[in-house]
C-alpha atoms as a PDB file:
ATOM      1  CA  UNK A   1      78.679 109.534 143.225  1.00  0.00           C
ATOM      2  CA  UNK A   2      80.766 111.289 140.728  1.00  0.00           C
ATOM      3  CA  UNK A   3      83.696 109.984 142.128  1.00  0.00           C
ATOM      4  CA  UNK A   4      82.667 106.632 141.615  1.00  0.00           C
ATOM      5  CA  UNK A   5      81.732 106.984 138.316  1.00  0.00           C
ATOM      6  CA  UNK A   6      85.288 108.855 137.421  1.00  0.00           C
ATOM      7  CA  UNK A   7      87.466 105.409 139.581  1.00  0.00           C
ATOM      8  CA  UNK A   8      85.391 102.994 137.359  1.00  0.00           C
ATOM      9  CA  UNK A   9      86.289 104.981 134.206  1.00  0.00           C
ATOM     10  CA  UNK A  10      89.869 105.268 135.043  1.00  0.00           C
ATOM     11  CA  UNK A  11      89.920 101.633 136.274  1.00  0.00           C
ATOM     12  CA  UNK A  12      88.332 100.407 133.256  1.00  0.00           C
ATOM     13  CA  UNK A  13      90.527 102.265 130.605  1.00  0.00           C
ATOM     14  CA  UNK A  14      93.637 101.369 132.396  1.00  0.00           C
ATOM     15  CA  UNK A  15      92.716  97.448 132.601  1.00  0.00           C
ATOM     16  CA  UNK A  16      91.631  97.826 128.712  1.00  0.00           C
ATOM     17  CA  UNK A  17      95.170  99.424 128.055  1.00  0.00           C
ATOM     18  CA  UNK A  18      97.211  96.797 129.972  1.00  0.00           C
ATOM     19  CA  UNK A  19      95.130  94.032 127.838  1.00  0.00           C
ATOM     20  CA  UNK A  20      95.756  95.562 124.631  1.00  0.00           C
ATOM     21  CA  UNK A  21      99.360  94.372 124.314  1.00  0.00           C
ATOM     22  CA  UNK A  22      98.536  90.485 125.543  1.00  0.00           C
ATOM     23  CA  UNK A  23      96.127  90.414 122.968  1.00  0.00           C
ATOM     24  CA  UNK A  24      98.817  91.361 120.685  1.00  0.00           C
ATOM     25  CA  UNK A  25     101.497  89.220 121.358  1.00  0.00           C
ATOM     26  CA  UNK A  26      98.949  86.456 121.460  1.00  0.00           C
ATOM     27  CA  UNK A  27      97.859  87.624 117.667  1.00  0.00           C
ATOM     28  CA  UNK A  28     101.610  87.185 116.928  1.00  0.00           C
ATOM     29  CA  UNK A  29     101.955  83.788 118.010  1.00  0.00           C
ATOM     30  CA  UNK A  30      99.253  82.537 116.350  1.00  0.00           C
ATOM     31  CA  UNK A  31     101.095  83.807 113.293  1.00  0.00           C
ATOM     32  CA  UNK A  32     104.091  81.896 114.263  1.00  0.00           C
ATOM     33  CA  UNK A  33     102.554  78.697 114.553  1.00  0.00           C
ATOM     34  CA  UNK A  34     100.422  79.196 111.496  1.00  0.00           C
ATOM     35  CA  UNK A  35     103.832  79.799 109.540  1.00  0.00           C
ATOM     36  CA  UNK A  36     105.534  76.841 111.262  1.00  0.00           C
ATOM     37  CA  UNK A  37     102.677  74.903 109.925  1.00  0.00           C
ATOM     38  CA  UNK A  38     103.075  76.015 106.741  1.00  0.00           C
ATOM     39  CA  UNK A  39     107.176  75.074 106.086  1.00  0.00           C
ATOM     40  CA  UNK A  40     106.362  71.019 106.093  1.00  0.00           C
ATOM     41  CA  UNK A  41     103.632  71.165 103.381  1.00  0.00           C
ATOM     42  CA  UNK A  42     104.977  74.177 100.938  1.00  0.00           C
ATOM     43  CA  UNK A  43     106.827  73.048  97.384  1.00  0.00           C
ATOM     44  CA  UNK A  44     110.631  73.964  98.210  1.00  0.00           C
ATOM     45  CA  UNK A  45     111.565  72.780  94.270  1.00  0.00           C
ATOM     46  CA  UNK A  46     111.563  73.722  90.938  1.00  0.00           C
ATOM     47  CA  UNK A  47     109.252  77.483  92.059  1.00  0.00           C
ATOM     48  CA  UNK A  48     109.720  80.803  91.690  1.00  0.00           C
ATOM     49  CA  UNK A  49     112.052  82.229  94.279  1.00  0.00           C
ATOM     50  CA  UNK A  50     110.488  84.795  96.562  1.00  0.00           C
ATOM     51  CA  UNK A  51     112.288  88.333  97.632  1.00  0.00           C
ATOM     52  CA  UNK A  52     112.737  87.463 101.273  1.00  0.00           C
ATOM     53  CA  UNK A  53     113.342  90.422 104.064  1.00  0.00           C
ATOM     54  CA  UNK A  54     115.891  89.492 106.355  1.00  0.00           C
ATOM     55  CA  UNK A  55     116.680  92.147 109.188  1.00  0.00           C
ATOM     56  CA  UNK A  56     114.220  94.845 108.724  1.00  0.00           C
ATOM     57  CA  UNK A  57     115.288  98.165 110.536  1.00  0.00           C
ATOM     58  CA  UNK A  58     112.185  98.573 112.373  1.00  0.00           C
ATOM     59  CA  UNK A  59     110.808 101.848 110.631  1.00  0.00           C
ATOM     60  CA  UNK A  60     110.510  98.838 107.607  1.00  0.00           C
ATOM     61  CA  UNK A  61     108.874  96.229 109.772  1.00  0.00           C
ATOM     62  CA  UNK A  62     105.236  96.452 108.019  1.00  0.00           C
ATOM     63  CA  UNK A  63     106.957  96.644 104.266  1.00  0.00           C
ATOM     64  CA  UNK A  64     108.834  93.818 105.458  1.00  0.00           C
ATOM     65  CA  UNK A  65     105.405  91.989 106.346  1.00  0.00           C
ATOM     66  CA  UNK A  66     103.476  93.519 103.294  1.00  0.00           C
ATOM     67  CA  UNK A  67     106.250  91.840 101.400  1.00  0.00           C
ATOM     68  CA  UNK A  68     105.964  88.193 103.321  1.00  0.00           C
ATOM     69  CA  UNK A  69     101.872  88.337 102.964  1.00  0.00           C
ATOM     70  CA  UNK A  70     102.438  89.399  98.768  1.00  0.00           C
ATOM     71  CA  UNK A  71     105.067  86.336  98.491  1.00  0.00           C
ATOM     72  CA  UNK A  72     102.533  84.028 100.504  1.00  0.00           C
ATOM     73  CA  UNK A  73     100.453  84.377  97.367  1.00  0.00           C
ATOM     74  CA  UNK A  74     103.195  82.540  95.321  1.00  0.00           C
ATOM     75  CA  UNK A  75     104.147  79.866  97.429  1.00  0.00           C
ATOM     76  CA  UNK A  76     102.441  75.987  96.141  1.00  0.00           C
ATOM     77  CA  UNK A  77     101.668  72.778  98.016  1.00  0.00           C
ATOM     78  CA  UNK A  78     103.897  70.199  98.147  1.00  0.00           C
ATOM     79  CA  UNK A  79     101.476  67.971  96.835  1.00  0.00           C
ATOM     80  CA  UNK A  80      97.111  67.239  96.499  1.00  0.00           C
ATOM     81  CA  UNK A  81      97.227  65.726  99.676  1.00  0.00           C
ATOM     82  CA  UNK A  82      98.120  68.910 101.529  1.00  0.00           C
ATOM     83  CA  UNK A  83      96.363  71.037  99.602  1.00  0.00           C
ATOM     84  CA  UNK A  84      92.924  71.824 102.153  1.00  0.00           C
ATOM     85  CA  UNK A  85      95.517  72.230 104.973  1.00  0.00           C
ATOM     86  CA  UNK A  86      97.493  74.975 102.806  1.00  0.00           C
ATOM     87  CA  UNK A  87      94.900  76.542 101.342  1.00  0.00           C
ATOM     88  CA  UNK A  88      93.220  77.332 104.855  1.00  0.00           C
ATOM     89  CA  UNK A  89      96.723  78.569 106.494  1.00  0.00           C
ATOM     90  CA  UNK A  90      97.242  80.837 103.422  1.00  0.00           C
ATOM     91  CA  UNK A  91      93.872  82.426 104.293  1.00  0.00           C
ATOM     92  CA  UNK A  92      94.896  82.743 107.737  1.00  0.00           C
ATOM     93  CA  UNK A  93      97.816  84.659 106.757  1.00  0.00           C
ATOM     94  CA  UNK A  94      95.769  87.144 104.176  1.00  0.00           C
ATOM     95  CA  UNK A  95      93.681  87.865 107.126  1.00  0.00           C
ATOM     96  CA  UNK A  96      96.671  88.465 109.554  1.00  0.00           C
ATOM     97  CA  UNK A  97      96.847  92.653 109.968  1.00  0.00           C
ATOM     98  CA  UNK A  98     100.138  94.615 111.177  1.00  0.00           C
ATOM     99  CA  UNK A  99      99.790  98.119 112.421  1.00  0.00           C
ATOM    100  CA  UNK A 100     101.837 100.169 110.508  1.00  0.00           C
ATOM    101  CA  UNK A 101     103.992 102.815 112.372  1.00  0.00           C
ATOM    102  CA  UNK A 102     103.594 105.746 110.431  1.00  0.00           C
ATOM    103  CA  UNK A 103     106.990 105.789 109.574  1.00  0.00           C
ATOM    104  CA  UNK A 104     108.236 105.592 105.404  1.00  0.00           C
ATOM    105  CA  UNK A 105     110.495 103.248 104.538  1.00  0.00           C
ATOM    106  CA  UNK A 106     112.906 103.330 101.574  1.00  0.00           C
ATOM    107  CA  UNK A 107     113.131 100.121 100.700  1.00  0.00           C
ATOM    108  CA  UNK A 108     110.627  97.577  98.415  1.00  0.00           C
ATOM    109  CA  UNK A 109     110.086  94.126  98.199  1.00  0.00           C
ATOM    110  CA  UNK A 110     112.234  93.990  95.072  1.00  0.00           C
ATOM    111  CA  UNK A 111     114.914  95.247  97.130  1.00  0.00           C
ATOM    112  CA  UNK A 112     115.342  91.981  99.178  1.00  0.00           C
ATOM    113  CA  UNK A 113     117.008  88.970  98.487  1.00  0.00           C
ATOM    114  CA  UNK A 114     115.109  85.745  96.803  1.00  0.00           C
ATOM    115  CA  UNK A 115     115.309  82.688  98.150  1.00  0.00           C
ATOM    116  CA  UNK A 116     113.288  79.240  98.396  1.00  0.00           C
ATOM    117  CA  UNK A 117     109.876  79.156  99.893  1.00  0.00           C
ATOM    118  CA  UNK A 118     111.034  77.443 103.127  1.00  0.00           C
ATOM    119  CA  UNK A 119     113.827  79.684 103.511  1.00  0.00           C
ATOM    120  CA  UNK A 120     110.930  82.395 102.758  1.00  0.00           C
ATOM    121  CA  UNK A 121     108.840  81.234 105.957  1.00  0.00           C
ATOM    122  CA  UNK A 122     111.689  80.581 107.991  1.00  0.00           C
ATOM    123  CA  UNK A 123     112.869  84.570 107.522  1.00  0.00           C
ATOM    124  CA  UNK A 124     108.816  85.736 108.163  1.00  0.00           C
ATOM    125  CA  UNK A 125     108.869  83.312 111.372  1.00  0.00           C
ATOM    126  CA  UNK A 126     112.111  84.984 112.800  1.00  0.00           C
ATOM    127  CA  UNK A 127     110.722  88.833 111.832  1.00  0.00           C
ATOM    128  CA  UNK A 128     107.288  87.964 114.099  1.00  0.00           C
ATOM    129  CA  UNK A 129     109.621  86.796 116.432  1.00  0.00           C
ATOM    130  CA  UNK A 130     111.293  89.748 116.381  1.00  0.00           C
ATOM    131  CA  UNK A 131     107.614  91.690 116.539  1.00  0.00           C
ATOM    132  CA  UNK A 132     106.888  89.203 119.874  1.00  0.00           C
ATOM    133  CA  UNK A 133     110.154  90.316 121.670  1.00  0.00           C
END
């Protein structure tokens, strides 16, 4: 009997571990598409431009993200009629979490380039890319 009870322990931690990472990458590409929504219906001119990570080394991957989810905060609506449809993806992406590695990285937002808001989302689409792969 106790050998049965130790197989359906191991059997259910290792099916919860090999789950774990789908779950993940499924998290991640709900981001995507939530940010692809987002480039059609965001002001590209006359805003502030944002400080845009390009090619994080991966010890920076979650400042890189902190810095996207801050410079969400400042992006606009291209116009009223958008404006439900943004405000409920910006909320998705203040809710989005990345585990953070542990590791320090020397580098702030303020480091990083500016650039327009689309050229913003296009540069957080192609890091959560990056996370996916």
């Amino acid at each position: 009997m106790e050998r049965i009870i130790i197989f359906c322990m191991l059997f259910f931690c290792s099916s919860m571990a090999l789950t774990a990472a789908p779950h993940k990458i499924a998290k991640y590409k709900q981001l995507l598409k939530t940010i692809e929504r987002l480039e059609p219906i965001v002001k590209d001119k006359d805003v502030e431009l944002l400080h845009t990570p390009e090619n994080p080394v991966d010890e920076c991957l979650f400042t890189a993200v902190t810095c996207f989810q801050k410079g969400t905060l400042k992006l606009q609506p291209e116009n009223s009629q958008v404006n439900s449809t943004f405000t409920q993806t910006i909320r998705a992406l203040k809710r989005f979490t990345f585990n953070h590695s542990g590791k320090q990285c020397e580098s702030s937002c303020e480091s990083y380039e500016k650039k327009t808001p689309r050229e913003f989302l296009k540069s957080f689409a192609k890091l959560i890319q990056k996370v996916i792969r």
